[in-house]
Protein backbone atom coordinates (compact mmCIF):
# COMPACT_ATOMS: atom_id res chain seq x y z
CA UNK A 1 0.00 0.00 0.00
CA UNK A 2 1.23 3.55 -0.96
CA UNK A 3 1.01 6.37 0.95
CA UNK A 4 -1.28 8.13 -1.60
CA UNK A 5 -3.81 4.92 -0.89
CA UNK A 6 -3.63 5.16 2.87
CA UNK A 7 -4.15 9.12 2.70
CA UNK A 8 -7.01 8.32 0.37
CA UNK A 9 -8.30 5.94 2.84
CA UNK A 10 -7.78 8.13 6.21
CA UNK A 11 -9.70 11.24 4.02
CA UNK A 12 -12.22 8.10 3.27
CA UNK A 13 -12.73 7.19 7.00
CA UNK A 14 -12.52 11.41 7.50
CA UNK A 15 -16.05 12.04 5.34
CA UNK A 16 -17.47 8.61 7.27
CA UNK A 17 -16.95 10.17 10.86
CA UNK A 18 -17.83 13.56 9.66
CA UNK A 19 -20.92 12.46 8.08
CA UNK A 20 -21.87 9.99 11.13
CA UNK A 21 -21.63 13.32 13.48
CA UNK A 22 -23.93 15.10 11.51
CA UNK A 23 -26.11 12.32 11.32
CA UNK A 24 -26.12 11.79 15.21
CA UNK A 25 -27.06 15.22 15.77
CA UNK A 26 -29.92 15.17 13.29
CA UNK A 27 -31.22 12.00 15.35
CA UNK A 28 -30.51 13.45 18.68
CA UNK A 29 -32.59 17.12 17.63
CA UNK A 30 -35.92 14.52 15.79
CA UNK A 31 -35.53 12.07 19.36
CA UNK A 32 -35.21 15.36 21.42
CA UNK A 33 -38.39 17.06 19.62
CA UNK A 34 -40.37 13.27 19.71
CA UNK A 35 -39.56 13.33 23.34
CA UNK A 36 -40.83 16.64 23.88
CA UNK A 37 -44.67 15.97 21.97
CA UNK A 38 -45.10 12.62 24.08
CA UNK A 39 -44.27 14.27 27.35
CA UNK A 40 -46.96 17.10 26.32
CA UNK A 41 -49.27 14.07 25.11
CA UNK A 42 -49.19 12.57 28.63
CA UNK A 43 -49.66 15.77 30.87
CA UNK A 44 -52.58 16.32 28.76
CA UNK A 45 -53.96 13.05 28.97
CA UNK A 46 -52.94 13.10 33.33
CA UNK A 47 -54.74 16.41 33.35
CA UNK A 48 -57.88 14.56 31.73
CA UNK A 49 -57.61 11.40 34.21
CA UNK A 50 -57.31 13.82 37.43
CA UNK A 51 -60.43 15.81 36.16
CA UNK A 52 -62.65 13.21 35.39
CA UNK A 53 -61.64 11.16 38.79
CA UNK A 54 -62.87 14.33 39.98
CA UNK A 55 -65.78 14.52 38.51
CA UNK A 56 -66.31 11.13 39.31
CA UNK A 57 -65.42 11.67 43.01
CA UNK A 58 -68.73 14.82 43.02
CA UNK A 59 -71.35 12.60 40.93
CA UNK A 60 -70.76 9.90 44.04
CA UNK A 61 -71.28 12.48 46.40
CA UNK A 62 -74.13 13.63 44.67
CA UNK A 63 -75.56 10.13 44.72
CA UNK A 64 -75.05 9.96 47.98
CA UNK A 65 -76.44 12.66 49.26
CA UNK A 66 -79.46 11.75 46.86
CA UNK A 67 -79.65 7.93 48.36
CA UNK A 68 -79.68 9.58 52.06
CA UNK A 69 -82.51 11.98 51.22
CA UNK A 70 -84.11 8.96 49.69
CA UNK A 71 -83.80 7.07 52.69
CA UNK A 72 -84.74 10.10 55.20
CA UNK A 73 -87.90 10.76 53.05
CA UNK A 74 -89.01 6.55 53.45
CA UNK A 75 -88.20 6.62 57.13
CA UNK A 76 -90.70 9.78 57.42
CA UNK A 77 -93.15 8.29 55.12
CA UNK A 78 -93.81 4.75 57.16
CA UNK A 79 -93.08 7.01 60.77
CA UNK A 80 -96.77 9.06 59.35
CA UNK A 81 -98.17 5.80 58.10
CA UNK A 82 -97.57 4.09 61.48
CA UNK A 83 -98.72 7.29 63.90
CA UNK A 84 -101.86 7.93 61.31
CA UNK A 85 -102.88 4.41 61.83
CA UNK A 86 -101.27 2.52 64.28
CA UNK A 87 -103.41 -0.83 64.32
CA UNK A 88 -103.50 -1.26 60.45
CA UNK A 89 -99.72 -1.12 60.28
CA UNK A 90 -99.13 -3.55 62.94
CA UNK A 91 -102.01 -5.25 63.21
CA UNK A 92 -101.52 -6.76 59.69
CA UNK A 93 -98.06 -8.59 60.40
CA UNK A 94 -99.20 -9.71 63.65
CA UNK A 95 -102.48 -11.28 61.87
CA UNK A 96 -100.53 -12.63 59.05
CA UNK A 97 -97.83 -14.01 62.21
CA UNK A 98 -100.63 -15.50 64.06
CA UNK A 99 -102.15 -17.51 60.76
CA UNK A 100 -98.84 -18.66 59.38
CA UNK A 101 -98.34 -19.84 63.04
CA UNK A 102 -101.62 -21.57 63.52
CA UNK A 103 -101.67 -23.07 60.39
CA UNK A 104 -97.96 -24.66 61.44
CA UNK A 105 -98.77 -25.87 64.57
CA UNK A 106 -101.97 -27.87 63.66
CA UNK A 107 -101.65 -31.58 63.82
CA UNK A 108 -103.94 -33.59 61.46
């Protein structure tokens, strides 16, 4: 090998690195910006998730607030059914007691 070929080769090798450099920071600036538009993707999309366990978190309070009123309103209700008439409300399951009962204990 002459020394013309080996110069040849090192200005060969020379272009390869210089072009690999260039190349590296090409892919380093598109991974940097790609990097950049998925981090902005997923704080959007965490923003999202925290607001709708939010408004997840009100619409069970809301439902439960509704469910106790519910229930207030029912105890209320059969509290006015049982003072308006006392002997219909009780007098019924302790009829209905007394037959089921009766009809148990019989021996044919």
């Amino acid at each position: 090998m002459t020394k013309q070929d080996t110069h040849k080769i090192q200005e060969a090798l020379d272009l390869l690195n210089a072009a690999a450099h260039e190349q590296k920071d090409d892919i380093g600036e598109l991974l940097k910006d790609k990097y950049e538009a998925l981090k902005e993707v997923v704080q959007g999309l965490e923003t999202e998730v925290v607001d709708a366990a939010k408004h997840g978190a009100e619409r069970l309070d809301e439902l439960k607030d509704s469910a106790t009123e519910r229930v207030k309103e029912t105890a209320q209700n059969i509290d006015q059914k049982v003072h308006d008439d006392p002997w219909k409300t009780l007098g019924l399951p302790i009829l209905g007691a007394f037959v089921v009962g009766y009809l148990l204990g019989r021996k044919d």
